[in-house]
Protein backbone atom coordinates (compact mmCIF):
# COMPACT_ATOMS: atom_id res chain seq x y z
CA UNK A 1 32.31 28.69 -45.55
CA UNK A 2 28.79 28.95 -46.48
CA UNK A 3 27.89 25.29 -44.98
CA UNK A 4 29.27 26.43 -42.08
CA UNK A 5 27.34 29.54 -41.41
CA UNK A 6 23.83 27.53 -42.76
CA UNK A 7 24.46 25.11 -40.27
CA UNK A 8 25.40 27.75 -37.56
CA UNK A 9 21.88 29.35 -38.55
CA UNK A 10 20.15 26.04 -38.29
CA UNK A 11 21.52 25.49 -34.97
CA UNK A 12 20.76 28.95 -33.82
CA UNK A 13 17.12 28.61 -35.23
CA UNK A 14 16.19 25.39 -33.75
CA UNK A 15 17.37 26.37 -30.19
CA UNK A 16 15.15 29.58 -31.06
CA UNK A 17 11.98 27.62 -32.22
CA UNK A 18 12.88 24.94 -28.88
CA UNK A 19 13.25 28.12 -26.37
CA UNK A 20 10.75 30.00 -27.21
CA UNK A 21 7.57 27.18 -27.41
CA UNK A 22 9.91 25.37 -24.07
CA UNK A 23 8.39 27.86 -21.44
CA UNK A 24 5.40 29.80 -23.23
CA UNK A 25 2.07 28.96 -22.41
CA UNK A 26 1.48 25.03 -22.45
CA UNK A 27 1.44 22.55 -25.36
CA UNK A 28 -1.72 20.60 -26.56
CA UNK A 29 -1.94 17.75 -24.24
CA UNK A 30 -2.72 17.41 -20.54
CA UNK A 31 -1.44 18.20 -17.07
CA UNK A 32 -1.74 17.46 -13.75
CA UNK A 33 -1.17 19.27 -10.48
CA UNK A 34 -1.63 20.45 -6.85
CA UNK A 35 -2.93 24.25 -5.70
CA UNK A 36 -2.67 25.59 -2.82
CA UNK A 37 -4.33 28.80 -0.79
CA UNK A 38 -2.98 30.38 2.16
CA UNK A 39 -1.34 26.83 3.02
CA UNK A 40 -3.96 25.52 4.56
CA UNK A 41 -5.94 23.38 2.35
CA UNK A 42 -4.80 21.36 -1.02
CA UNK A 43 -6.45 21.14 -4.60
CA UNK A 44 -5.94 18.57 -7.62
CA UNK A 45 -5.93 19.91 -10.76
CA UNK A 46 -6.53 18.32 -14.20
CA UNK A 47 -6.11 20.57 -17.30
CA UNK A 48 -7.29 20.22 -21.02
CA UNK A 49 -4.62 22.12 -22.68
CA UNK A 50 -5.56 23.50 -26.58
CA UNK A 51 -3.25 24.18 -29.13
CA UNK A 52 -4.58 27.83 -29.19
CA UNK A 53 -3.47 29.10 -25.49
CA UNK A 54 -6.50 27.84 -23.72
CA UNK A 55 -7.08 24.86 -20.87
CA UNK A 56 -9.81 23.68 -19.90
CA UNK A 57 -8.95 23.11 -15.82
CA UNK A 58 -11.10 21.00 -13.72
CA UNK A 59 -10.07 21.93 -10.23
CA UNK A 60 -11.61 19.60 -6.68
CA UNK A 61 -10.41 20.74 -3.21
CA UNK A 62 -11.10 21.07 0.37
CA UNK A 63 -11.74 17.18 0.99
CA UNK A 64 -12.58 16.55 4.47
CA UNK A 65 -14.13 14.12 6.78
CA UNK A 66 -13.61 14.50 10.39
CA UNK A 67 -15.48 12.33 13.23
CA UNK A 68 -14.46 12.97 17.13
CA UNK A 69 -15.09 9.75 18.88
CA UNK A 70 -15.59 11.18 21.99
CA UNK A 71 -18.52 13.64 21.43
CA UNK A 72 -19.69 11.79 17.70
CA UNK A 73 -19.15 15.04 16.10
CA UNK A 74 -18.32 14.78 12.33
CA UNK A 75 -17.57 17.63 9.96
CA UNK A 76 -17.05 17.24 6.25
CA UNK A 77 -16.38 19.33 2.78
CA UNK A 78 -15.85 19.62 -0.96
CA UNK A 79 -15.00 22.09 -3.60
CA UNK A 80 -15.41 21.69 -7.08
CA UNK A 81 -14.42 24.04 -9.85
CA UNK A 82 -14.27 24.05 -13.73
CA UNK A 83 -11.55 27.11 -14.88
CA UNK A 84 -11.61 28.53 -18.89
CA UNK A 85 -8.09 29.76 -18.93
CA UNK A 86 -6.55 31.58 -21.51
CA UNK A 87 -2.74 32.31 -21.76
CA UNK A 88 -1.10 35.37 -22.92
CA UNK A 89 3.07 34.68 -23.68
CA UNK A 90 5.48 37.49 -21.45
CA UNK A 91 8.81 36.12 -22.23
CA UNK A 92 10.09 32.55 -22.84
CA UNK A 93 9.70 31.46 -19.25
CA UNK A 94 6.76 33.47 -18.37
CA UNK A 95 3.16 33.53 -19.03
CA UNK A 96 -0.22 35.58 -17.44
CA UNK A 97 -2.85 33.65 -16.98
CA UNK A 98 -6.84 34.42 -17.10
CA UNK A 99 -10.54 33.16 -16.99
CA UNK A 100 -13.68 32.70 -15.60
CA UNK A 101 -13.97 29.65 -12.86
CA UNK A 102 -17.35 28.48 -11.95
CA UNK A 103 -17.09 26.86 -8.70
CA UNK A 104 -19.10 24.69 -5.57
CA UNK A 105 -18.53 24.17 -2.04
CA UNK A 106 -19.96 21.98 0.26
CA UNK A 107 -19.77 21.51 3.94
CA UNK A 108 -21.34 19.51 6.66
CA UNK A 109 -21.00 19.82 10.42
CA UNK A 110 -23.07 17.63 13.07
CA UNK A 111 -22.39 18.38 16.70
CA UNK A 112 -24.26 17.98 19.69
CA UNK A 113 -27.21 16.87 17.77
CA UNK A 114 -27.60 20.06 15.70
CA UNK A 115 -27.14 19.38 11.67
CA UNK A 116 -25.64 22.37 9.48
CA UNK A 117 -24.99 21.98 6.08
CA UNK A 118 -23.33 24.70 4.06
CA UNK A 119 -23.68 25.14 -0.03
CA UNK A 120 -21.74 28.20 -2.16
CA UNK A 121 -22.09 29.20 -5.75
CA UNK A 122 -19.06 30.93 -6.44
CA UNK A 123 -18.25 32.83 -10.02
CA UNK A 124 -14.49 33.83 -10.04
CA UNK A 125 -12.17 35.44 -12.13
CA UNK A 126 -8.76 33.48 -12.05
CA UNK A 127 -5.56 35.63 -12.71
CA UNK A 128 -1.65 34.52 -12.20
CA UNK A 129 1.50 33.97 -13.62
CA UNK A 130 3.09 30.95 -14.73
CA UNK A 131 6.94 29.92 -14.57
CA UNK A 132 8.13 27.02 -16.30
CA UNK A 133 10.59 25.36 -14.63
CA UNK A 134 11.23 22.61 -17.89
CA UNK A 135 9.13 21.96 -20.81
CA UNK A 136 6.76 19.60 -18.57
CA UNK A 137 6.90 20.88 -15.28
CA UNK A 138 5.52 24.54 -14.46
CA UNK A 139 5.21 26.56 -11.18
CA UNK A 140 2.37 29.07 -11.21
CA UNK A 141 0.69 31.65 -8.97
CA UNK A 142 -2.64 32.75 -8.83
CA UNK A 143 -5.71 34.89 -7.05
CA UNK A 144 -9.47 33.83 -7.98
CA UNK A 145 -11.28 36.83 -6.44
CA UNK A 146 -15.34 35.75 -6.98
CA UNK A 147 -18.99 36.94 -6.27
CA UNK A 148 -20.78 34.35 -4.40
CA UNK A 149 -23.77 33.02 -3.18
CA UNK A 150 -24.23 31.05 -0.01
CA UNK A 151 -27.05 28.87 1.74
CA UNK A 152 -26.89 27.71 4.94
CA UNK A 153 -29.21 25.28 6.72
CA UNK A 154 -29.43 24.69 9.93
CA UNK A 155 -31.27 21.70 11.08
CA UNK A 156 -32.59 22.59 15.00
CA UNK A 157 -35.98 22.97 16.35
CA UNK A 158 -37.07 25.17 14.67
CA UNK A 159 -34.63 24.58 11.88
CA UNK A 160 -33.24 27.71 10.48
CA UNK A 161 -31.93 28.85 6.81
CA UNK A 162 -30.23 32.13 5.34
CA UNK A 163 -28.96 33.04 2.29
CA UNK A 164 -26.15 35.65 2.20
CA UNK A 165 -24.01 36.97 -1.00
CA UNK A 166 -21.25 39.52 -1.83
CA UNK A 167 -17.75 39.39 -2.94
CA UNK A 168 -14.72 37.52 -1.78
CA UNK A 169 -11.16 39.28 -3.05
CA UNK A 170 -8.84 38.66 0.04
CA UNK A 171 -5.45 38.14 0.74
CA UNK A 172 -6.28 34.73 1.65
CA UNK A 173 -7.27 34.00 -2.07
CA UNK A 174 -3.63 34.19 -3.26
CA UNK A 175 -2.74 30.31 -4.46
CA UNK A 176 0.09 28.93 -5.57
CA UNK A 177 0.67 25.18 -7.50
CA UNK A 178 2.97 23.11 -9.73
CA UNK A 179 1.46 21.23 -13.04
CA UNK A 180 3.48 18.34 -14.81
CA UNK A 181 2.11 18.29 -18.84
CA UNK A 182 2.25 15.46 -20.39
């Protein structure tokens, strides 16, 4: 009788120990993934994931290159970001989410013989909620409200600059993405 309650209690403990580290914040390793905001742009994401609830998340967007034949206007971009996230454990399937994200966007557009370039220094905030779907795969959303500063040149006769700044917390900033650890 008493093998068969110490096995029960094995059992019982290693589905405990396997539940509870299944969907909690990620595992050392790596993961991959796609973010998106507002549906109308996509990111890759590549995370460092620590043993301690941290990642390291290196995050490049907003890829573009556009040229119109007809009028030999072209229009370009890139975003670049580098995320320190920290996880904090809700339940065994959920998890919150936090950190600073540097970030920098570039744009480009020529038309009609004018040149305008476009550079942002963005500091944000990240904060979301992950769901994991299966030990490796993990739905999350996410807002990364930011202060910013932006530079745009404009390359006319005479060529023009200006420099504006402020703060950028908008609906529009809501994302949501899927990683796959491995």
């Amino acid at each position: 009788m008493k093998i068969h309650k110490l096995i029960i209690a094995t059992i019982l403990g290693s589905l405990g120990i396997f539940s509870s580290s299944f969907a909690q914040s990620p595992s050392n390793g790596k993961a991959v993934g796609l973010r998106t905001s507002n549906f109308n742009n996509l990111d890759l994401t590549f995370s460092l994931i620590k043993n301690d609830n941290k990642a390291l998340r290196f995050r490049a967007g907003g890829f573009n290159y556009n040229y119109t034949i007809d009028n030999q206007n072209s229009t370009g971009g890139l975003r670049l970001a580098v995320g320190f996230q920290r996880f904090k454990v809700i339940n065994e399937k959920f998890s919150f989410h936090h950190g600073f994200e540097p970030a920098i966007n570039f744009s480009f557009l020529a038309a009609n013989g004018i040149q305008n370039s476009n550079t942002s220094l963005r500091l944000g905030y990240m904060i979301g909620f992950n769901y994991a779907i299966c030990p490796n795969f993990n739905l999350y959303v996410e807002t990364i409200p930011a202060l910013y500063i932006n530079n745009t040149y404009i390359n006319s006769t005479p060529s023009n600059s200006f420099t504006s700044f402020g703060i950028n917390a908008n609906s529009q900033l809501l994302g949501i993405g899927a990683t796959y650890n491995f």
